[in-house]
C-alpha atoms as a PDB file:
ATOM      1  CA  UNK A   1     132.015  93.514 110.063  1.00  0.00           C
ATOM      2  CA  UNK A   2     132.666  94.662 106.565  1.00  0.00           C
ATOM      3  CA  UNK A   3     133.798  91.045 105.401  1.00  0.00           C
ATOM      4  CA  UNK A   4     130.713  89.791 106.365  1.00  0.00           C
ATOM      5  CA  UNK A   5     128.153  92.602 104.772  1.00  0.00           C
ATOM      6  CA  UNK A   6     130.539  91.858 101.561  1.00  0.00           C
ATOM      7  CA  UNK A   7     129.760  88.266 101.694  1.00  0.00           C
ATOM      8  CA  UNK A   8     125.514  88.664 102.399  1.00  0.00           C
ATOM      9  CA  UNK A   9     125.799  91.256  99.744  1.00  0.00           C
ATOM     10  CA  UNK A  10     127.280  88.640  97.647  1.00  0.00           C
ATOM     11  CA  UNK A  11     124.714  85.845  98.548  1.00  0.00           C
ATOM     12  CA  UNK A  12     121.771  88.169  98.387  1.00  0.00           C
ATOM     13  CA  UNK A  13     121.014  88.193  94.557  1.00  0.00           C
ATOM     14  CA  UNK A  14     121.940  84.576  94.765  1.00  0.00           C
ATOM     15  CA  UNK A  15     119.123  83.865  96.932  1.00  0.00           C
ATOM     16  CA  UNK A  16     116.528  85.888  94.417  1.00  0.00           C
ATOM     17  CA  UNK A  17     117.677  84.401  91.465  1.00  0.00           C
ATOM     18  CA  UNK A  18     117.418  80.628  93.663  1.00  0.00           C
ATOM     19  CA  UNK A  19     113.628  81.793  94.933  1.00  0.00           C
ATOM     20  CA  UNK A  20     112.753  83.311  91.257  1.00  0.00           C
ATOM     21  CA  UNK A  21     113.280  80.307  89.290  1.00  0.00           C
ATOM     22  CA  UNK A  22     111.137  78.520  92.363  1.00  0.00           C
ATOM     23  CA  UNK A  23     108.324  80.606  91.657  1.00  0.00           C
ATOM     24  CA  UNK A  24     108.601  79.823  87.822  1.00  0.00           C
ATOM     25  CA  UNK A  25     108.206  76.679  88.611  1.00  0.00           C
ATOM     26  CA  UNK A  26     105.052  77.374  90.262  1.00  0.00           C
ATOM     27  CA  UNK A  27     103.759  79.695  87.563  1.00  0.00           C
ATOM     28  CA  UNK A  28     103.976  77.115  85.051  1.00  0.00           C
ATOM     29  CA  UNK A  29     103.252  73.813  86.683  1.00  0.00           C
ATOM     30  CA  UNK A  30     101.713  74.639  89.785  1.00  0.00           C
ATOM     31  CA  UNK A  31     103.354  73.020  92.364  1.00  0.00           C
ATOM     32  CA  UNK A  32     101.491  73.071  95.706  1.00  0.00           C
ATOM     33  CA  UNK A  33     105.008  71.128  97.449  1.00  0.00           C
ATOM     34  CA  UNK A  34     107.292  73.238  95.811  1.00  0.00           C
ATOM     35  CA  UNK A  35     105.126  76.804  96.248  1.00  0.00           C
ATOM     36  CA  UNK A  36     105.624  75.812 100.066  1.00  0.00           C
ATOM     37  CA  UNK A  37     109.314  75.323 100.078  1.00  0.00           C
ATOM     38  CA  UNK A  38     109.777  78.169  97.646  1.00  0.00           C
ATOM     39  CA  UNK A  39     107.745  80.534 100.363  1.00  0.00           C
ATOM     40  CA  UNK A  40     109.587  79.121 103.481  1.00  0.00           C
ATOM     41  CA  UNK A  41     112.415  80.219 101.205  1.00  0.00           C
ATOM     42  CA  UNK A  42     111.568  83.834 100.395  1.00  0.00           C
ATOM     43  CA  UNK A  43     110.658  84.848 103.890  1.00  0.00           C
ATOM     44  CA  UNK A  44     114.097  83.482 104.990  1.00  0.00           C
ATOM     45  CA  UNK A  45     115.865  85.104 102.755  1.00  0.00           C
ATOM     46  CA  UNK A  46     113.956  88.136 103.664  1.00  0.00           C
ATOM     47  CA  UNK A  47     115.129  88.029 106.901  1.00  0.00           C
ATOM     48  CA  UNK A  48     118.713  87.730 105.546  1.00  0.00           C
ATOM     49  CA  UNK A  49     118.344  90.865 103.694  1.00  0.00           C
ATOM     50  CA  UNK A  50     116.543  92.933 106.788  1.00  0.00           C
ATOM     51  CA  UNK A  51     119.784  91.904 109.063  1.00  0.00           C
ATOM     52  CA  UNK A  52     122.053  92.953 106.137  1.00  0.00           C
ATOM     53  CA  UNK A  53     120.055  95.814 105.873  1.00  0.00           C
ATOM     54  CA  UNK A  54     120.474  96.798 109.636  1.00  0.00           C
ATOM     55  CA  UNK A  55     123.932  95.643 110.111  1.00  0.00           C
ATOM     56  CA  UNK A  56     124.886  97.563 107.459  1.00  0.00           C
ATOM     57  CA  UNK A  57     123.303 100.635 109.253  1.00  0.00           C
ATOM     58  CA  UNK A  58     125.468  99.778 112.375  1.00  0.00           C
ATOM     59  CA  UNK A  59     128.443  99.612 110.769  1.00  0.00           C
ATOM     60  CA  UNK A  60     128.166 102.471 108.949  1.00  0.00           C
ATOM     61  CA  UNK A  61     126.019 104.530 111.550  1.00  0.00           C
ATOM     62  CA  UNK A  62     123.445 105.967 109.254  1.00  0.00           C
ATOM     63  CA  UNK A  63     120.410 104.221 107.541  1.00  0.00           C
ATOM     64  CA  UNK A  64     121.737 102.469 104.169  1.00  0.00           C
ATOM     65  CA  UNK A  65     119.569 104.711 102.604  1.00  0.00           C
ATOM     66  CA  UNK A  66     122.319 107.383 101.562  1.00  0.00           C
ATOM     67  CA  UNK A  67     123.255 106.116  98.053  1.00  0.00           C
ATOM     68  CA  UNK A  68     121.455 105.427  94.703  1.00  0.00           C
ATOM     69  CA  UNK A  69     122.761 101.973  95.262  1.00  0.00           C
ATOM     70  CA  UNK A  70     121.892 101.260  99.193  1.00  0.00           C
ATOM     71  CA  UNK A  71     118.532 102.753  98.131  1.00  0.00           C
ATOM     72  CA  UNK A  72     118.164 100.349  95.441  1.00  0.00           C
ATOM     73  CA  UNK A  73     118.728  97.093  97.717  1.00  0.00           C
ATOM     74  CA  UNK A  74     116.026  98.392 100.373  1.00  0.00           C
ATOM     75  CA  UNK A  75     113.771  98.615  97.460  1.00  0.00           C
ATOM     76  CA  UNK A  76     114.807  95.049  96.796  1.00  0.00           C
ATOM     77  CA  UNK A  77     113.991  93.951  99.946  1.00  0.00           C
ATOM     78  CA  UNK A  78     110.695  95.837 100.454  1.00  0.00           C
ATOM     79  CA  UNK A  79     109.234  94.777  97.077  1.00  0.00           C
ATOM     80  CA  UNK A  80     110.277  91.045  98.483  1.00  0.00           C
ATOM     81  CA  UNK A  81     108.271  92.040 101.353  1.00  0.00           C
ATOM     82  CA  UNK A  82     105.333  93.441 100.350  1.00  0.00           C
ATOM     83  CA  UNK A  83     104.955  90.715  98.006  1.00  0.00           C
ATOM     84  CA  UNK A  84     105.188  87.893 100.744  1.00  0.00           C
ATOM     85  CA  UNK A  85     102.545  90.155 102.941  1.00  0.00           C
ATOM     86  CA  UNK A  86      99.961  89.854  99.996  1.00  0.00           C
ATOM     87  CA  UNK A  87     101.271  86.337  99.534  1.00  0.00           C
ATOM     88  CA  UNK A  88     100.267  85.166 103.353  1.00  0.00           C
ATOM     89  CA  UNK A  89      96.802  87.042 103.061  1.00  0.00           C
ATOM     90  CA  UNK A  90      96.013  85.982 100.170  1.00  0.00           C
ATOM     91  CA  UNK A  91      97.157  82.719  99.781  1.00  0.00           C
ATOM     92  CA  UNK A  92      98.064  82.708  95.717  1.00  0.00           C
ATOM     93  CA  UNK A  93     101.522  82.428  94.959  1.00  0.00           C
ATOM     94  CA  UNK A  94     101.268  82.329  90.955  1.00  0.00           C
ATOM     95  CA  UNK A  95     102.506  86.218  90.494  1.00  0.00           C
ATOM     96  CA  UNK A  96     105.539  85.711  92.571  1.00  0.00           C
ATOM     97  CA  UNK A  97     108.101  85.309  89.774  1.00  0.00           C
ATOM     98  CA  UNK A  98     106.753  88.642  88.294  1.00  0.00           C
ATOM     99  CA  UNK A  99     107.470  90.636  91.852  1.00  0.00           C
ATOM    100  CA  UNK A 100     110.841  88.648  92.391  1.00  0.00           C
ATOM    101  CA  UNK A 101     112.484  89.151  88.936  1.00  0.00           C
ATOM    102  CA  UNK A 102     112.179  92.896  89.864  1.00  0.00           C
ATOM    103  CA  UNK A 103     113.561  91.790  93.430  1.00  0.00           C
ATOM    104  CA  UNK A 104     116.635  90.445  91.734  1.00  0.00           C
ATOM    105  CA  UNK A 105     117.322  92.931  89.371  1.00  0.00           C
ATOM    106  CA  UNK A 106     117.238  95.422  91.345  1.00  0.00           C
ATOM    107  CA  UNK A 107     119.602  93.774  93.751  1.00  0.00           C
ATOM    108  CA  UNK A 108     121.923  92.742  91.171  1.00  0.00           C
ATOM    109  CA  UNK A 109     122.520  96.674  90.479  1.00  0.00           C
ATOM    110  CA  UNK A 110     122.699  97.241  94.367  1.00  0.00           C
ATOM    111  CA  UNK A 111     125.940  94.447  94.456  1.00  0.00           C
ATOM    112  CA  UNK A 112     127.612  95.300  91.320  1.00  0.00           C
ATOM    113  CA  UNK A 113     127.932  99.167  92.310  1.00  0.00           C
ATOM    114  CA  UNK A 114     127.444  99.420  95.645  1.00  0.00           C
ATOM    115  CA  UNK A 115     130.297 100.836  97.902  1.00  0.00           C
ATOM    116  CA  UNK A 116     130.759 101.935 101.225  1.00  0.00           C
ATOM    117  CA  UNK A 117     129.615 105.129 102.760  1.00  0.00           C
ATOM    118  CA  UNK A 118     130.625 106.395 105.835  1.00  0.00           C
ATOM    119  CA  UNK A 119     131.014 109.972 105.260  1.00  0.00           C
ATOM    120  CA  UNK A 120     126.990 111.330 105.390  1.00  0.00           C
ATOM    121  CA  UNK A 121     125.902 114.748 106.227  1.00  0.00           C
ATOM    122  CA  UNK A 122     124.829 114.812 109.987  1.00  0.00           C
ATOM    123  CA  UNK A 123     120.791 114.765 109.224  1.00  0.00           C
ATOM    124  CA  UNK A 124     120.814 111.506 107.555  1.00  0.00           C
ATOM    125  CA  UNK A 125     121.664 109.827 111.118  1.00  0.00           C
ATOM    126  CA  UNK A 126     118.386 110.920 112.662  1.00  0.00           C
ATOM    127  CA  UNK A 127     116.534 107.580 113.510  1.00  0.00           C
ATOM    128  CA  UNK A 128     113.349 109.968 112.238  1.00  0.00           C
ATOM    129  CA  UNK A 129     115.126 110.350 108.770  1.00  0.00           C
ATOM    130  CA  UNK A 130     115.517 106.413 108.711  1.00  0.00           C
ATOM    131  CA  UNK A 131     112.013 105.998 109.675  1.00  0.00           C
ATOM    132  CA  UNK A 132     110.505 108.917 107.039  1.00  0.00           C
ATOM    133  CA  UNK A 133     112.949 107.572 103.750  1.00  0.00           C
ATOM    134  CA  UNK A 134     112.323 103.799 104.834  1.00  0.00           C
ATOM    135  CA  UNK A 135     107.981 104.037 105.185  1.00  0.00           C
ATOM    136  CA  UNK A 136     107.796 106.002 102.045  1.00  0.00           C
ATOM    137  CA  UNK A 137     110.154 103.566 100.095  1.00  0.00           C
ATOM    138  CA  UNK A 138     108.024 101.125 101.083  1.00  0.00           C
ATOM    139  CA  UNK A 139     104.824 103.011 100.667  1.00  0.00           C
ATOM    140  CA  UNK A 140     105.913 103.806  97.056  1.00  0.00           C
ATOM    141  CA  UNK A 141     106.838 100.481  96.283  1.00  0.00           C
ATOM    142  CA  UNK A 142     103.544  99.094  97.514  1.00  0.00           C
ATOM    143  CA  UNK A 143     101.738 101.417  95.078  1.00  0.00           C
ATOM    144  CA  UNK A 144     103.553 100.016  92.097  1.00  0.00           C
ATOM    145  CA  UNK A 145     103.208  96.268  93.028  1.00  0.00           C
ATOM    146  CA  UNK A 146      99.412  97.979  93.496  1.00  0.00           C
ATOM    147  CA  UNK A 147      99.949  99.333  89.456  1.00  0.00           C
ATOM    148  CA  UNK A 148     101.218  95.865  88.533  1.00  0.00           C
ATOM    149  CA  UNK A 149      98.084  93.852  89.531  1.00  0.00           C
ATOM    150  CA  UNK A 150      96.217  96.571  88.228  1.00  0.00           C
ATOM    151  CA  UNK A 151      97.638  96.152  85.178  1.00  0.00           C
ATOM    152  CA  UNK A 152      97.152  91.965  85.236  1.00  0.00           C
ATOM    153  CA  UNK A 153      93.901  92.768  86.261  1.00  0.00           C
ATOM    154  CA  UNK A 154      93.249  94.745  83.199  1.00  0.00           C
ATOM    155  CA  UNK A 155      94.669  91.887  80.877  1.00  0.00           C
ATOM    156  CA  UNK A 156      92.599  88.972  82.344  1.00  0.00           C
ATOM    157  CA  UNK A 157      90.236  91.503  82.138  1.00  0.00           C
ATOM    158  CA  UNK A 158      90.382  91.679  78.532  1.00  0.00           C
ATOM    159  CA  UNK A 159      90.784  88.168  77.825  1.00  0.00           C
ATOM    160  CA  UNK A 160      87.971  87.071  79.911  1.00  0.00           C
ATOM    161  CA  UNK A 161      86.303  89.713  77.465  1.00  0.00           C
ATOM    162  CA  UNK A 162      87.287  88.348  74.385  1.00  0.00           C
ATOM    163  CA  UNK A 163      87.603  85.007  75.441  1.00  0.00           C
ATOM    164  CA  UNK A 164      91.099  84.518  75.234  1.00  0.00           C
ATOM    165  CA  UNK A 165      92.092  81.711  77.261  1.00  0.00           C
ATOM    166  CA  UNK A 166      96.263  81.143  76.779  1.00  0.00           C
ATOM    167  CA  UNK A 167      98.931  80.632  79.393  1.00  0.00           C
ATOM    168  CA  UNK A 168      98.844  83.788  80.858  1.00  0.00           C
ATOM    169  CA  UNK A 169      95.077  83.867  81.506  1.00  0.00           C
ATOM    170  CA  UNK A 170      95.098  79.853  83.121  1.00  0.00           C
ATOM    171  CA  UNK A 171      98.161  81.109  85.651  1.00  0.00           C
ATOM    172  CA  UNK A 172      97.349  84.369  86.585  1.00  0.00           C
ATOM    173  CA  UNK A 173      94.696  84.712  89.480  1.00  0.00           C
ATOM    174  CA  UNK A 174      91.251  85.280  88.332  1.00  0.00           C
ATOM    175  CA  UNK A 175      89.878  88.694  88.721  1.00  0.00           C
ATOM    176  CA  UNK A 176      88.547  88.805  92.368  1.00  0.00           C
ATOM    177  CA  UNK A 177      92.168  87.882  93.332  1.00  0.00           C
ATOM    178  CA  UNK A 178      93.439  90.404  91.651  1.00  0.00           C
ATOM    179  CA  UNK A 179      91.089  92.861  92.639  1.00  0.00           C
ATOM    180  CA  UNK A 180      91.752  91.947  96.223  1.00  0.00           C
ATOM    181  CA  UNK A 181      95.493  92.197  95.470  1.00  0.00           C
ATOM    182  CA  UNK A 182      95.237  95.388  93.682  1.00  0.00           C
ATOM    183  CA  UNK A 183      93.215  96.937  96.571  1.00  0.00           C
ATOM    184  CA  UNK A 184      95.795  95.288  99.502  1.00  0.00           C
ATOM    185  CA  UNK A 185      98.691  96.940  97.835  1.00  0.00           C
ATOM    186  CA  UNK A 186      97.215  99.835  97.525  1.00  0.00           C
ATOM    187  CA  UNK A 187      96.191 100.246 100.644  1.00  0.00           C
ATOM    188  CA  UNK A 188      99.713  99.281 102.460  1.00  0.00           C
ATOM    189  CA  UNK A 189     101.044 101.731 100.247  1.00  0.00           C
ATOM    190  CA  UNK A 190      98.826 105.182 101.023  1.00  0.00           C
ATOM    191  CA  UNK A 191      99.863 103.956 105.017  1.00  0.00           C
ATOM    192  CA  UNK A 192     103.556 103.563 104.015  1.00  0.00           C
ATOM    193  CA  UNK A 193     102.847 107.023 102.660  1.00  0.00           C
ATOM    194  CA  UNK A 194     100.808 108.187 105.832  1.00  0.00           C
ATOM    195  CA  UNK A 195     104.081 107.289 108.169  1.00  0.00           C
ATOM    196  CA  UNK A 196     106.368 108.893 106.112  1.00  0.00           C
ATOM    197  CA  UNK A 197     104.420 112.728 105.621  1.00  0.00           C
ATOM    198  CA  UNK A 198     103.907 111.960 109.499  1.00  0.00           C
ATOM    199  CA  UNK A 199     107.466 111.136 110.536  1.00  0.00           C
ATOM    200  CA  UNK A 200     108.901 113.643 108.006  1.00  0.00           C
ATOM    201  CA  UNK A 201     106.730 116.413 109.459  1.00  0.00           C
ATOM    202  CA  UNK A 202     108.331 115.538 112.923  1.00  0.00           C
ATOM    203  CA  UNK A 203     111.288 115.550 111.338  1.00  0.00           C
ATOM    204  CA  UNK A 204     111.165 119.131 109.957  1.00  0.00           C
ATOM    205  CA  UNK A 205     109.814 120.905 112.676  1.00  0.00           C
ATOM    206  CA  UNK A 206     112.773 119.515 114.500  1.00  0.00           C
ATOM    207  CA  UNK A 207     115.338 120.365 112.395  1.00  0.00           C
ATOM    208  CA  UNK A 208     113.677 124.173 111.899  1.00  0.00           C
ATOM    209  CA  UNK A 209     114.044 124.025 115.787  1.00  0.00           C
ATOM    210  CA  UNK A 210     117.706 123.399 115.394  1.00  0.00           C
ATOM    211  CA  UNK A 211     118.358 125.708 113.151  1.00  0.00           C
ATOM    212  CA  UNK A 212     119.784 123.154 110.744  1.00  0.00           C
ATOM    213  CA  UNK A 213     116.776 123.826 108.139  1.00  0.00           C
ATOM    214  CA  UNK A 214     116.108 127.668 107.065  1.00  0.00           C
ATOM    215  CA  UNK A 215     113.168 126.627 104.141  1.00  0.00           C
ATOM    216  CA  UNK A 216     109.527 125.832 104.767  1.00  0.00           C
ATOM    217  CA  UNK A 217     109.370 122.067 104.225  1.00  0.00           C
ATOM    218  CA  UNK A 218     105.689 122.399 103.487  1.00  0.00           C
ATOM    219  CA  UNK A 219     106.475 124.212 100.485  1.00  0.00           C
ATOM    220  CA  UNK A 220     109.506 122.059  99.422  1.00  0.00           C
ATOM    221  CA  UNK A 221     108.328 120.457  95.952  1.00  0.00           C
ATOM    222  CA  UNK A 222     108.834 116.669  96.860  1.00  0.00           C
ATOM    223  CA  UNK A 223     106.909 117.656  99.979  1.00  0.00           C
ATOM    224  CA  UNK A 224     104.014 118.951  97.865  1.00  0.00           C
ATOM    225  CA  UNK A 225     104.348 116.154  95.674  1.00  0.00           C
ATOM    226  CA  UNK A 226     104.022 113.121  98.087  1.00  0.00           C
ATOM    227  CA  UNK A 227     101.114 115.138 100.287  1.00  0.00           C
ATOM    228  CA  UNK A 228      99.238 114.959  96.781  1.00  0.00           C
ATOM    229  CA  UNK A 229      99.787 111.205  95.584  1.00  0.00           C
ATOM    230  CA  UNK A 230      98.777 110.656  99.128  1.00  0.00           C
ATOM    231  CA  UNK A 231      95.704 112.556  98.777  1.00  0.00           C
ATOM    232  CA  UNK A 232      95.038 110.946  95.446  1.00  0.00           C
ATOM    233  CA  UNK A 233      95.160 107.403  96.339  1.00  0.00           C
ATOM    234  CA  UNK A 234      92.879 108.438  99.299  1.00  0.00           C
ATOM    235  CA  UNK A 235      90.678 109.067  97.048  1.00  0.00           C
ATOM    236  CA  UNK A 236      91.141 105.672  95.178  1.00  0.00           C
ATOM    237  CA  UNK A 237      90.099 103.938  98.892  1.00  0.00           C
ATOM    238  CA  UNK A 238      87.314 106.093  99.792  1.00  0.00           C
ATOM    239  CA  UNK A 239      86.052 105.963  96.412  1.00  0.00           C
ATOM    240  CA  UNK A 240      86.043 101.801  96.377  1.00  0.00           C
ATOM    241  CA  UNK A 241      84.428 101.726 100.060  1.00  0.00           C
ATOM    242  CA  UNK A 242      82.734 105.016 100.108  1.00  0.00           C
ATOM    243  CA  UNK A 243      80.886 105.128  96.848  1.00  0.00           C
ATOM    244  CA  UNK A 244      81.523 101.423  95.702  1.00  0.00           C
ATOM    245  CA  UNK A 245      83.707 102.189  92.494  1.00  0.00           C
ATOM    246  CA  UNK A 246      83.761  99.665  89.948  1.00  0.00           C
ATOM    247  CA  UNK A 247      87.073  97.330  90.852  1.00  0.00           C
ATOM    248  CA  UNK A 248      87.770  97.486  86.652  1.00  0.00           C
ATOM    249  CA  UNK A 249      87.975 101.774  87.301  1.00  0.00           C
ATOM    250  CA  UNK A 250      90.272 101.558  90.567  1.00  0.00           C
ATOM    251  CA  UNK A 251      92.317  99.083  88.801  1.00  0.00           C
ATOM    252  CA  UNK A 252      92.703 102.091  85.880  1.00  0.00           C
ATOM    253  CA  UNK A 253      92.861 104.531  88.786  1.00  0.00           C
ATOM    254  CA  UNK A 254      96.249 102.470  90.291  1.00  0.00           C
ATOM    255  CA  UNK A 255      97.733 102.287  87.100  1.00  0.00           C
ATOM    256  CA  UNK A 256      97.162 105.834  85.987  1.00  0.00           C
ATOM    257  CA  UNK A 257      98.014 107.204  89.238  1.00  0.00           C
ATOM    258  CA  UNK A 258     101.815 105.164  89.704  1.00  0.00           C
ATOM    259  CA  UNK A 259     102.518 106.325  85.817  1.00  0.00           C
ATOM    260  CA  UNK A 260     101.639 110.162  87.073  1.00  0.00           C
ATOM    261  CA  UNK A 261     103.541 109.197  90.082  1.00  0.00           C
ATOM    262  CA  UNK A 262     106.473 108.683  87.895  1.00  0.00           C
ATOM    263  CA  UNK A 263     106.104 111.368  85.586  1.00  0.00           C
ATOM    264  CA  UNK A 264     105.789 114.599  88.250  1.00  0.00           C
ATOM    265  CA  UNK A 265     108.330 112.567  90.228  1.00  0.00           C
ATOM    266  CA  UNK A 266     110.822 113.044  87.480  1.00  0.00           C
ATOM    267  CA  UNK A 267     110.055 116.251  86.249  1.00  0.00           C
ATOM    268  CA  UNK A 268     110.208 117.285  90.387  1.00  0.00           C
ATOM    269  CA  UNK A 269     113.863 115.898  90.812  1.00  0.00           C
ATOM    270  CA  UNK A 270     114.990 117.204  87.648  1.00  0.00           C
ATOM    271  CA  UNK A 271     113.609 120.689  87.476  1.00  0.00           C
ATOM    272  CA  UNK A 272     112.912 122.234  91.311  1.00  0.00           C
ATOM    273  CA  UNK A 273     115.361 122.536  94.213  1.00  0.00           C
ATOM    274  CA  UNK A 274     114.356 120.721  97.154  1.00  0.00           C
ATOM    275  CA  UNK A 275     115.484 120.154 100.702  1.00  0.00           C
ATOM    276  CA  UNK A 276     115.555 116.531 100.647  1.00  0.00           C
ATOM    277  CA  UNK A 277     118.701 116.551  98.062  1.00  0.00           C
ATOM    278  CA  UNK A 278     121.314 116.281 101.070  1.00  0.00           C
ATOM    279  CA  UNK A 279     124.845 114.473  99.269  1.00  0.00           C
END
């Protein structure tokens, strides 16, 4: 099977690159007939990258989640994803080429460095590991597409307020959209996020059980770290349908909170020891 994954891994960042400049087209001349075909597109070559994705895991009998550079093609292919999800509820395709030029690059690291890996420790088999790494990928990813529209939502923001009208401001979405957006991402992202704490508690406990892990997990910093973005963006939600927060403030919020995602994230992995480093 290896052939083949080296081929699709090939063709993968072929097919981004082919559905970016489709959605560039779109951006700038707003082609209903070509936003169609470019869609139709995406989602198959979605589904291209899922079966790489899984056939890779069969091959190689562990989730291709093991390396920096298997990691960074499922990030590919989730911010592809969650991009198309938003896409089919919300009907706008005009920020598509922002999503999929991060698609692409990150896939074109994933194919120029990625290699094999067969020998994993035993853990990283566990169809509960797969299911904790791949929702919380996913979740985080969510919550920076979430910080992205944010961001657009703060620039059309602006421009609307200074009455700015260029490029930018006639193909971006107007501010409902983005708002909407903004809030959609957000919200698939504190669930991707719910999964994983949920599926990695299960997997703890079990693995405590086993004797395989001797440390409290609850206490493990990346633990502690994830249970309080979680709670934080919780707080985003139930403060926009609880106490009706301004969509110009949760926009702020997103963006604030995936920049202090970032920041403790890195100073976490750098500076505390932590169960979840397992190569």
């Amino acid at each position: 099977m290896e052939p083949t994954l080296a081929v699709m891994n090939g063709l993968i960042p072929v097919g981004y690159l082919i559905a970016l400049l489709g959605y560039l087209l779109v951006f700038v001349n707003q082609q209903s007939r070509m936003g169609s075909w470019v869609t139709g597109f995406t989602w198959l070559l979605v589904v291209v990258h899922g079966s790489y994705l899984v056939l890779s895991g069969i091959e190689y009998e562990h989730v291709p989640l093991a390396s920096t550079w298997e990691s960074l093609t499922f990030t590919a292919f989730a911010m592809a994803l969650v991009y198309l999800v938003l896409e089919w509820q919300m009907r706008d395709r005009s920020t598509g080429v922002f999503l999929l030029s991060g698609a692409l690059f990150l896939q074109i690291l994933s194919t120029a460095f990625i290699s094999p890996v067969r020998e994993v420790p035993a853990i990283l088999r566990s169809p509960m590991f797969g299911i904790h790494v791949s929702t919380a990928l996913i979740g985080y990813v969510a919550l920076a597409v979430s910080a992205l529209y944010g961001l657009m939502y703060l620039i059309q923001y602006r421009q609307l307020k200074h009455q700015h009208v260029g490029l930018l401001f006639q193909r971006l979405p107007n501010l409902e959209t983005l708002s909407r957006l903004n809030v959609r991402a957000l919200g698939i992202g504190w669930l991707g996020l719910t999964v994983a704490i949920l599926a990695g508690t299960v997997w703890a406990y079990n693995l405590r059980l086993t004797g395989i892990l001797q440390v409290n997990p609850f206490l493990d910093p990346k633990f502690l770290l994830t249970a309080g973005l979680w709670v934080i963006y919780g707080v985003c939600l139930g403060g926009l349908y609880l106490d009706r927060w301004p969509k110009r403030l949760l926009a702020s919020m997103s963006v604030l909170a995936f920049l202090l995602m970032l920041g403790s994230s890195l100073v976490v992995t750098l500076m505390f020891p932590s169960f979840h480093d397992f190569t």
